[in-house]
C-alpha atoms as a PDB file:
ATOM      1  CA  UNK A   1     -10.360  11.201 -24.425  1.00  0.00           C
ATOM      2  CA  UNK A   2      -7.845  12.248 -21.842  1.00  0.00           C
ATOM      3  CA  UNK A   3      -4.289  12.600 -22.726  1.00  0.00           C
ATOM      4  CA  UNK A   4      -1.479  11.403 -19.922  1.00  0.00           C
ATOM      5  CA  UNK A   5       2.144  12.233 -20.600  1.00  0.00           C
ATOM      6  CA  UNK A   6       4.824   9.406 -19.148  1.00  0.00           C
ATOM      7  CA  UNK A   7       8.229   9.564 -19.696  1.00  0.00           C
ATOM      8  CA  UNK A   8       8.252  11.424 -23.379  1.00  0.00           C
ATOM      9  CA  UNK A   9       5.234   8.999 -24.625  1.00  0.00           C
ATOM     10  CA  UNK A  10       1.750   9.746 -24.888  1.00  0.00           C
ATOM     11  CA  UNK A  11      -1.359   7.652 -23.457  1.00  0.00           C
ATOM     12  CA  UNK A  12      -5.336   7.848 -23.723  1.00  0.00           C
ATOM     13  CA  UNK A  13      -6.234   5.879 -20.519  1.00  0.00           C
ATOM     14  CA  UNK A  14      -9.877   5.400 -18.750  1.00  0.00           C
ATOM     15  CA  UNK A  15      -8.888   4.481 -15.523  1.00  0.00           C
ATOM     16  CA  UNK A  16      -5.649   5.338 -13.691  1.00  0.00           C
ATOM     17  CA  UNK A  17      -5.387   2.772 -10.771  1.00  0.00           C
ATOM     18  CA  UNK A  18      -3.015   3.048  -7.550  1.00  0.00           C
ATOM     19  CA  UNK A  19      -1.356   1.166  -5.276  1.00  0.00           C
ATOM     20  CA  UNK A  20      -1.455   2.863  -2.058  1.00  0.00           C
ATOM     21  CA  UNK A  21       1.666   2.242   0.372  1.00  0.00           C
ATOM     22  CA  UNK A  22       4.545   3.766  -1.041  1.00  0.00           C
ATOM     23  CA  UNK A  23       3.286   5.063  -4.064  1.00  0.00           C
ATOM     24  CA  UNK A  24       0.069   7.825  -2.536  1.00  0.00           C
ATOM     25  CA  UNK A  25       1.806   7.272   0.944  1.00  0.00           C
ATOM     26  CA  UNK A  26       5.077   7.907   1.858  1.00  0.00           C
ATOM     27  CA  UNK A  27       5.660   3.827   3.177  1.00  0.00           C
ATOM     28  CA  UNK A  28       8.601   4.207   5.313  1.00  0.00           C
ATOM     29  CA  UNK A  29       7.703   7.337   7.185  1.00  0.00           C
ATOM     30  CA  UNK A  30       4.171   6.493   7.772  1.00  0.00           C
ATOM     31  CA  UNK A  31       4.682   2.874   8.286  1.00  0.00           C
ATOM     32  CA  UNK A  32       8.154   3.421  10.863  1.00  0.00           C
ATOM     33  CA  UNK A  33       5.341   5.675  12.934  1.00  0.00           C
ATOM     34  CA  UNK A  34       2.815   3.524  13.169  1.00  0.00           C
ATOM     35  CA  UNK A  35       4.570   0.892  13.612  1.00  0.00           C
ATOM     36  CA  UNK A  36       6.227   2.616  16.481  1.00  0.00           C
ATOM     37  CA  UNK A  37       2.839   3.395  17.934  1.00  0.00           C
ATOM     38  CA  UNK A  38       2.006  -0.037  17.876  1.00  0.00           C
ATOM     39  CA  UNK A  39       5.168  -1.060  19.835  1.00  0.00           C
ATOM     40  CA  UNK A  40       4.114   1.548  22.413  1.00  0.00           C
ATOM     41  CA  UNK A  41       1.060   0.056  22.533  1.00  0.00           C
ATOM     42  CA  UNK A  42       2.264  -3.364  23.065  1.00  0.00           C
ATOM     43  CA  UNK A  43       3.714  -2.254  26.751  1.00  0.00           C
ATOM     44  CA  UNK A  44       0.306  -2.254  27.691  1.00  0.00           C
ATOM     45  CA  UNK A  45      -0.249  -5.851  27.168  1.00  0.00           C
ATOM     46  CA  UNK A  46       2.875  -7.350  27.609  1.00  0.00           C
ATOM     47  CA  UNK A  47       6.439  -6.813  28.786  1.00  0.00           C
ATOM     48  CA  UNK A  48       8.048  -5.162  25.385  1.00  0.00           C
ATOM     49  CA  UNK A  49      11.946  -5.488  25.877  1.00  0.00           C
ATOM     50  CA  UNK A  50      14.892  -4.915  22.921  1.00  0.00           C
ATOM     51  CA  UNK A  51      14.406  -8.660  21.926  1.00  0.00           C
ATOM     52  CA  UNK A  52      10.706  -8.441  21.245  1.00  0.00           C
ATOM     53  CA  UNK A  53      10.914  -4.992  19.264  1.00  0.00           C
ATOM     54  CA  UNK A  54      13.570  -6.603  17.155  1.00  0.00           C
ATOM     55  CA  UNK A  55      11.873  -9.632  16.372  1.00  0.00           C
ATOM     56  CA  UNK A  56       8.496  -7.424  15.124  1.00  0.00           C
ATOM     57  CA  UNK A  57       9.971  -5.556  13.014  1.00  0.00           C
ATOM     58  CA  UNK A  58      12.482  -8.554  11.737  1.00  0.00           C
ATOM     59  CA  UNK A  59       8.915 -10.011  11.028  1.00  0.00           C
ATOM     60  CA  UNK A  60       7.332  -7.459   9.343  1.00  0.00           C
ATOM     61  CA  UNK A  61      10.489  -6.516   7.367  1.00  0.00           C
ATOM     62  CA  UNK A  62      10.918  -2.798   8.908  1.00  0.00           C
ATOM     63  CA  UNK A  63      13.352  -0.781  10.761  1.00  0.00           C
ATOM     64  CA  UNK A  64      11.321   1.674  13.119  1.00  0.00           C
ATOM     65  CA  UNK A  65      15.039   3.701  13.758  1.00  0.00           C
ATOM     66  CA  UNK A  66      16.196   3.728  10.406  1.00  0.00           C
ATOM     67  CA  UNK A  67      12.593   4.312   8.786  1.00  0.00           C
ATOM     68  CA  UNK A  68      13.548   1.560   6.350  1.00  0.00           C
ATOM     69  CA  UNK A  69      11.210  -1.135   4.651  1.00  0.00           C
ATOM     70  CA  UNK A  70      12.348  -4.298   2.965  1.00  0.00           C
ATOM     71  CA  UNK A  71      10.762  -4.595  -0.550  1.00  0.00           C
ATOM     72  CA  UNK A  72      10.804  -8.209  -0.321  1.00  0.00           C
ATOM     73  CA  UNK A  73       9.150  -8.407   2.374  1.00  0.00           C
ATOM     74  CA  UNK A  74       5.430  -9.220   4.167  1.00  0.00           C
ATOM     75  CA  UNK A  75       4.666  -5.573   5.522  1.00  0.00           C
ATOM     76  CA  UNK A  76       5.479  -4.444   1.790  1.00  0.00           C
ATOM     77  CA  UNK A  77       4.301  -7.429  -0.345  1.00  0.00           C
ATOM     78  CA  UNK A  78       1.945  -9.099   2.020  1.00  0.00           C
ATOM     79  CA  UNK A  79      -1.811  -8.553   3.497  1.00  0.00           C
ATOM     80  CA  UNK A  80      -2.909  -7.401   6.808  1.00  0.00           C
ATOM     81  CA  UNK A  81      -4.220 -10.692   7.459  1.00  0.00           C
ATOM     82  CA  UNK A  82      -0.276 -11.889   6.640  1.00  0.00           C
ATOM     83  CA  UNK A  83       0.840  -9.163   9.121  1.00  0.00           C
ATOM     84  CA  UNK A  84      -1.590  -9.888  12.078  1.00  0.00           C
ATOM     85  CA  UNK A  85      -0.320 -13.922  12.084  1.00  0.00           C
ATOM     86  CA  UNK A  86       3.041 -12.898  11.893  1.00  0.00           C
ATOM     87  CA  UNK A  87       2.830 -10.032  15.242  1.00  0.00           C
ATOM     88  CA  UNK A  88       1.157 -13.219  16.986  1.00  0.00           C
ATOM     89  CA  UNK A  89       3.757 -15.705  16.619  1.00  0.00           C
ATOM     90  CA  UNK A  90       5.907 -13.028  17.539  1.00  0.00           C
ATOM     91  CA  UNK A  91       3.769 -12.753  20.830  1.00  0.00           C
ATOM     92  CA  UNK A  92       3.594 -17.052  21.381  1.00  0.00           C
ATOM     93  CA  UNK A  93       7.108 -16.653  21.130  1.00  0.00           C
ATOM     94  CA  UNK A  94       7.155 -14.720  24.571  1.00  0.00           C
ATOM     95  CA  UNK A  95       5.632 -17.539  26.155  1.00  0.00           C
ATOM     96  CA  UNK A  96       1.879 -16.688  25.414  1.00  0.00           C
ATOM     97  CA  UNK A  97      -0.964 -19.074  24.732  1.00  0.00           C
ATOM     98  CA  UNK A  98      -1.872 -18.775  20.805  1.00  0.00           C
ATOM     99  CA  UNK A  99      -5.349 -17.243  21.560  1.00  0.00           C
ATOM    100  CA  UNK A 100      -4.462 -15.068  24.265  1.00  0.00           C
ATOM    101  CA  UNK A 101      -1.642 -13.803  21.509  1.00  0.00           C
ATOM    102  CA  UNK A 102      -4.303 -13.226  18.823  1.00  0.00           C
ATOM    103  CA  UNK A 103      -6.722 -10.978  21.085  1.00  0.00           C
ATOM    104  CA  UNK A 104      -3.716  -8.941  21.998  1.00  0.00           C
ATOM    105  CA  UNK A 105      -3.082  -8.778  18.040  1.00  0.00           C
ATOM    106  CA  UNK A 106      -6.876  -7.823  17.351  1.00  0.00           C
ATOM    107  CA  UNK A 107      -6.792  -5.310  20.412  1.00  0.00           C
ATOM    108  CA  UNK A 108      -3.734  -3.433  19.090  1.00  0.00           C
ATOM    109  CA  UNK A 109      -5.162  -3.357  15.290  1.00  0.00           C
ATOM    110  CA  UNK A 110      -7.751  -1.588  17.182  1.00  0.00           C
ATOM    111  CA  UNK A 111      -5.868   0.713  19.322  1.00  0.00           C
ATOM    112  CA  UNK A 112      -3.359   1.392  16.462  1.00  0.00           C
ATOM    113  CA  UNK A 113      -4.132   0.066  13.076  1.00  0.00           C
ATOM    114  CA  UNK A 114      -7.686   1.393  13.242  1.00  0.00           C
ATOM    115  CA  UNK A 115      -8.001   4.586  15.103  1.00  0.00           C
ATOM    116  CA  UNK A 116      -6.444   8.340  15.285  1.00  0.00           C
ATOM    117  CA  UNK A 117      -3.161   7.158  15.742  1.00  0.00           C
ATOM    118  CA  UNK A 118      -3.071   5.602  12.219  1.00  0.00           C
ATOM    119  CA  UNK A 119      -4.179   8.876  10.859  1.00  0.00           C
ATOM    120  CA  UNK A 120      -1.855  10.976  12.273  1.00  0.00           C
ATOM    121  CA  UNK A 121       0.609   8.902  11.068  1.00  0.00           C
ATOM    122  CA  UNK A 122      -0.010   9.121   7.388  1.00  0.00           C
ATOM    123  CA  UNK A 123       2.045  11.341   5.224  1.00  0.00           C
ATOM    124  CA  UNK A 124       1.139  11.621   1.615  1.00  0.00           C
ATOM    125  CA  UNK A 125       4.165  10.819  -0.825  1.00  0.00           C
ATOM    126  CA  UNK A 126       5.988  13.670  -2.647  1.00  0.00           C
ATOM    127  CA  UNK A 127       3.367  14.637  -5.337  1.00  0.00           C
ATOM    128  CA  UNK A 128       0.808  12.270  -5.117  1.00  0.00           C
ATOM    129  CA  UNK A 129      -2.026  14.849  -4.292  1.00  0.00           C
ATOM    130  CA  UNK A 130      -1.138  17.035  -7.427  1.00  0.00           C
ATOM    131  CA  UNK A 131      -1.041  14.426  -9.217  1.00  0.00           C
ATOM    132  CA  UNK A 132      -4.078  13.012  -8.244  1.00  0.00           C
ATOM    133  CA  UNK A 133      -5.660  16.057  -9.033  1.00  0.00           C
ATOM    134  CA  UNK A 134      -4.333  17.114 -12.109  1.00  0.00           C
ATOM    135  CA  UNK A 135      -5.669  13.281 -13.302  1.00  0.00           C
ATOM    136  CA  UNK A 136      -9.088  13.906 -12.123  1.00  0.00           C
ATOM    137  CA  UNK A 137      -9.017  17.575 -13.685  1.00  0.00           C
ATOM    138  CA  UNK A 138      -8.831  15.511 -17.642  1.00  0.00           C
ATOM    139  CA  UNK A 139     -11.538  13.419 -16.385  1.00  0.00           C
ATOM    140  CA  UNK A 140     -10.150  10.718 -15.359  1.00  0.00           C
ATOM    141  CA  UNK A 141     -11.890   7.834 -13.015  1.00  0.00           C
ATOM    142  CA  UNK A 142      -9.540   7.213 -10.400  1.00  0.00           C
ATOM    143  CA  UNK A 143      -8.997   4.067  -8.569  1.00  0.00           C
ATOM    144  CA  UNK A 144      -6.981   2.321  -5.502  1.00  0.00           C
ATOM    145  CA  UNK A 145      -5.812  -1.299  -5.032  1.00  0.00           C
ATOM    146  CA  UNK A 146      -4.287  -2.465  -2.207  1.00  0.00           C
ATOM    147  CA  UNK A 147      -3.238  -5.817   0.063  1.00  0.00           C
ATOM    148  CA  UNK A 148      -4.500  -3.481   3.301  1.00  0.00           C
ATOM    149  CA  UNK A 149      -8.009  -3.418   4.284  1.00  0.00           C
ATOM    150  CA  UNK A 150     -10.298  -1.339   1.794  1.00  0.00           C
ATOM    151  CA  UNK A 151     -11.794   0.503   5.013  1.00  0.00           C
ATOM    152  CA  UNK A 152      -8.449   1.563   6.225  1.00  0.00           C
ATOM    153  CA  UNK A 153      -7.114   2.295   3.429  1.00  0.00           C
ATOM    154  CA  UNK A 154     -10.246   4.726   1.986  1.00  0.00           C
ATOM    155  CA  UNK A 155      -9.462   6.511   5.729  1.00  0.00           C
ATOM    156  CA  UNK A 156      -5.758   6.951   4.804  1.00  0.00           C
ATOM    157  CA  UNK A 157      -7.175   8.651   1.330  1.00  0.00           C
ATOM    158  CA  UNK A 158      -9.253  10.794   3.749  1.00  0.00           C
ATOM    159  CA  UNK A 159      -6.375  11.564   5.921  1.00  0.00           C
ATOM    160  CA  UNK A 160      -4.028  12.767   3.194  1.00  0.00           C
ATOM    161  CA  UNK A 161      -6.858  14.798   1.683  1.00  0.00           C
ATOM    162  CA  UNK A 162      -7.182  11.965  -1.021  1.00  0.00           C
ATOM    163  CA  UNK A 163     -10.099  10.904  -0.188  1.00  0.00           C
ATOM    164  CA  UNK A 164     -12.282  13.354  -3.182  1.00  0.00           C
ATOM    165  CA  UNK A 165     -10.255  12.303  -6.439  1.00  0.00           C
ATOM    166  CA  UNK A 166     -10.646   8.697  -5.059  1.00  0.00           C
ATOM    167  CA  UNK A 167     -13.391   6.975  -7.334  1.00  0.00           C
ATOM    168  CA  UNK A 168     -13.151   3.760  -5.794  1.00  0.00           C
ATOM    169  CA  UNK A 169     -10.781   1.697  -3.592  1.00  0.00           C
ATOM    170  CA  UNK A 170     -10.177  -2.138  -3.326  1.00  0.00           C
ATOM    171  CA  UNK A 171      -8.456  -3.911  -0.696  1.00  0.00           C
ATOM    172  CA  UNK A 172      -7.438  -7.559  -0.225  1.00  0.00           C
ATOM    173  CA  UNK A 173     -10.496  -7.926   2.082  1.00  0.00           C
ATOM    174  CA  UNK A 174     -12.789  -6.829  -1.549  1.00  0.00           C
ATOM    175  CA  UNK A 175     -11.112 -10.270  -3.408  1.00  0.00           C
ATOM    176  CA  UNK A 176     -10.644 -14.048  -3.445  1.00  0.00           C
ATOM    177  CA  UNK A 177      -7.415 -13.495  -4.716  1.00  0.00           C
ATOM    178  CA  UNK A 178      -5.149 -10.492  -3.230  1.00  0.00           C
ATOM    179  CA  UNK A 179      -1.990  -8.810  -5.341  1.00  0.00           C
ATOM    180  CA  UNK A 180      -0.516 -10.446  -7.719  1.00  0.00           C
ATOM    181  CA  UNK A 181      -4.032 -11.807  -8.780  1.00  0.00           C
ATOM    182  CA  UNK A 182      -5.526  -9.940 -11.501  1.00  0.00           C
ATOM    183  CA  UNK A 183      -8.957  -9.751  -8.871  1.00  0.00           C
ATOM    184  CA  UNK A 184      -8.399  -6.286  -7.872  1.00  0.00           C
ATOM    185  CA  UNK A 185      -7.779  -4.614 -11.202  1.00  0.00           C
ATOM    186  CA  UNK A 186     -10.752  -6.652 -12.338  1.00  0.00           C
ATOM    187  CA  UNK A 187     -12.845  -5.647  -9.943  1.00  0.00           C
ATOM    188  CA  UNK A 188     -12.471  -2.300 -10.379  1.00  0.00           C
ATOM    189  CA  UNK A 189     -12.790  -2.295 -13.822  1.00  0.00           C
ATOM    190  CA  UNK A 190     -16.495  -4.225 -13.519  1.00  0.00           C
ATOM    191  CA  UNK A 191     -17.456  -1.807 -11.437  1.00  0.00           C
ATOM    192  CA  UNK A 192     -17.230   0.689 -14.343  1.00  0.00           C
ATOM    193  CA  UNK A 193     -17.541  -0.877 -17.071  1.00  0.00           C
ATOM    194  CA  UNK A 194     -14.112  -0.990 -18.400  1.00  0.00           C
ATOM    195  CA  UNK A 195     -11.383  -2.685 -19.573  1.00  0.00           C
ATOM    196  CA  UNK A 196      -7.711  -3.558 -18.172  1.00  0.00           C
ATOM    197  CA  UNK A 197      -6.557  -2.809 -21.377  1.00  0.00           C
ATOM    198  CA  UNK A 198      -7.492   0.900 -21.138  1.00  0.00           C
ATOM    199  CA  UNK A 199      -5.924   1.632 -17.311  1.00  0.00           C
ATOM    200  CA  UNK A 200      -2.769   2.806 -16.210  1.00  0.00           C
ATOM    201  CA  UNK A 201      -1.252   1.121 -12.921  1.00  0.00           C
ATOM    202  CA  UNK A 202       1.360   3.197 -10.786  1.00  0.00           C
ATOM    203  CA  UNK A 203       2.928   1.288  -7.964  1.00  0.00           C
ATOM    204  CA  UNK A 204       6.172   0.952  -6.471  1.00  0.00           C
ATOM    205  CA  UNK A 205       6.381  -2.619  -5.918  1.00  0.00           C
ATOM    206  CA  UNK A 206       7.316  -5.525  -8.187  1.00  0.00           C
ATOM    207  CA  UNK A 207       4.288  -7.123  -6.877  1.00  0.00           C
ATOM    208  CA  UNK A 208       2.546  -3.931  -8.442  1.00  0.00           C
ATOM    209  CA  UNK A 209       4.162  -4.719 -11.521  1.00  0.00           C
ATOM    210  CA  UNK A 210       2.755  -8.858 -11.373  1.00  0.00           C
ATOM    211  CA  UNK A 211      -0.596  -7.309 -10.935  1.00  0.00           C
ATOM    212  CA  UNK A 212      -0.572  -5.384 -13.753  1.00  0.00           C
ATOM    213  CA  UNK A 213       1.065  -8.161 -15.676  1.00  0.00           C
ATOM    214  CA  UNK A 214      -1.290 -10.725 -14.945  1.00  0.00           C
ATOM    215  CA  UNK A 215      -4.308  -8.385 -15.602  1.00  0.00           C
ATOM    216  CA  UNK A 216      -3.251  -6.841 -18.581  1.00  0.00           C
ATOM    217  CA  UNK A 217      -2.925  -3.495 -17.942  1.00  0.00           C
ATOM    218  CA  UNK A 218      -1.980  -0.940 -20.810  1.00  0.00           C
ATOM    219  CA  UNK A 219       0.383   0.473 -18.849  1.00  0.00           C
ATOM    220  CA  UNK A 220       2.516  -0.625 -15.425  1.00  0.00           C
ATOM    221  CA  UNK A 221       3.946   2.721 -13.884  1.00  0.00           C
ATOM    222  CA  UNK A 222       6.742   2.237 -11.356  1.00  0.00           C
ATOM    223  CA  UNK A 223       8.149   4.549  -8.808  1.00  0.00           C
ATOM    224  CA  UNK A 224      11.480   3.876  -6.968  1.00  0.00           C
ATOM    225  CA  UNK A 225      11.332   4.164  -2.774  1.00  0.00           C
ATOM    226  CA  UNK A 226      11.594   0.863  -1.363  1.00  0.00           C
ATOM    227  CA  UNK A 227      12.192  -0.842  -4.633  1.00  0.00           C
ATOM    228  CA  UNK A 228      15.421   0.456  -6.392  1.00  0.00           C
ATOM    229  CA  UNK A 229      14.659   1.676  -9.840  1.00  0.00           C
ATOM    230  CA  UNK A 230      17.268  -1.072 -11.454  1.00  0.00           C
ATOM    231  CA  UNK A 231      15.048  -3.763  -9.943  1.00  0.00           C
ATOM    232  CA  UNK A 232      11.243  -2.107 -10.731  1.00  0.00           C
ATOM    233  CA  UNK A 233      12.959  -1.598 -14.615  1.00  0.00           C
ATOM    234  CA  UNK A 234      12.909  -5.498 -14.374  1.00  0.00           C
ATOM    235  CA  UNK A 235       9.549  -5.553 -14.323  1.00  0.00           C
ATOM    236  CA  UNK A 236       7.859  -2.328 -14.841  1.00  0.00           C
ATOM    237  CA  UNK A 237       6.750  -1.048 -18.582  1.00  0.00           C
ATOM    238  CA  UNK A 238       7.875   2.097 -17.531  1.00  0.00           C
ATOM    239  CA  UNK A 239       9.940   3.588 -14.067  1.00  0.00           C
ATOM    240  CA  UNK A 240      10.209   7.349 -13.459  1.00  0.00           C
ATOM    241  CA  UNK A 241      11.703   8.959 -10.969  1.00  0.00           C
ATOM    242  CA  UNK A 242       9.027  10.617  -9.451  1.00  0.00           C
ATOM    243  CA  UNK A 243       5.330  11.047  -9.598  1.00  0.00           C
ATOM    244  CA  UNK A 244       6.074  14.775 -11.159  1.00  0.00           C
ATOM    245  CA  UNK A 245       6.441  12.630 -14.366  1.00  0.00           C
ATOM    246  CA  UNK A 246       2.867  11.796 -14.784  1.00  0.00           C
ATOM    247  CA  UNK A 247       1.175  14.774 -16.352  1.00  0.00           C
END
């Protein structure tokens, strides 16, 4: 059975599952870039002055200038479906009908959230692909859960050269029930044959850590970005300071 080292403690896990954003991916730089794009984007469709810009990212809980993220909030903790409602109300807030806001929304996840731009946007997060290997070097299955779309999130994996220790990824789109709901990490455990009880979860959200509360994981993992460590220590079994850690 494979042996992981965390934090001075040893642990024989089947399964090692990740959240993506902010724990594979580093959240604010990808996420201030796209983003970004998207705003660019937006001119296309619509006047896009300061009030606008500031009311997007106000929404989604980001700062494209100061490539900051709010923990607490929907771009961090929330789904894309979450996201897309909340980029058309900012539209019907410029004066547009409700529909005509929601095909510019769908047009843009197009043009942005779903396309080359996305992909050049992606950075991995310091570590993550060395860790990633040296986990599927013991033999580890591999796994990714995440409130994004599985689709776009399997193409981030491919875009950060992820995409062959990747055994499986979930999304919220996969599940009745997105994160905190134990669905995910039950999923992917049905789908091979083991048990919560015998993965490892690495995230760098509280809502990470309520996932792997509520499915009863062996281990919750966190890593501080977004999320301060003090807070994730509130929550997490375990917080190191960097993915290095994991070995």
């Amino acid at each position: 059975m494979a042996k992981v080292d965390i934090a001075g403690k040893t642990y024989e896990p089947d399964l090692v599952i990740f959240d993506k954003d902010g724990t594979l991916i580093d959240f604010p730089e990808t996420w201030a870039a796209i983003i970004h794009a998207l705003l660019e984007a937006m001119t296309r469709h619509i006047p896009v002055g300061d009030a606008l810009r500031g009311r997007v990212e106000r929404a989604l809980g980001i700062s494209v200038q100061l490539r900051t993220v709010d923990p607490r909030g929907p771009l961090a903790m929330g789904t894309f479906t979450e996201c897309d409602a909340l980029l058309t109300y900012c539209l019907y807030r410029e004066g547009l009908r409700w529909d005509e806001a929601q095909t510019i929304v769908r047009t843009l996840g197009d043009e942005v959230f779903r396309s080359e731009v996305r992909a050049r946007c992606i950075r991995p997060a310091q570590g993550a692909l060395e860790l990633l290997k040296r986990l599927k070097e013991k033999g580890l299955t591999l796994a990714v859960a995440t409130n994004d779309r599985a689709a776009d999130a399997l193409d981030d994996m491919f875009a950060i050269g992820a995409a062959p220790y990747i055994d499986a990824v979930v999304g919220a789109d996969n599940v009745e029930h997105s994160k905190p709901a134990p669905d995910m990490v039950e999923k992917i455990c049905g789908h091979f044959s083991m048990n919560p009880s015998s993965s490892l979860l690495v995230g760098d959200t509280v809502m990470d850590a309520l996932l792997g509360r509520n499915s009863g994981v062996m281990l919750s993992v966190g890593i501080p970005g977004i999320t301060t460590r003090k807070d994730l220590e509130g929550y997490m079994d375990v917080v190191v300071d960097s993915l290095d850690e994991i070995t």
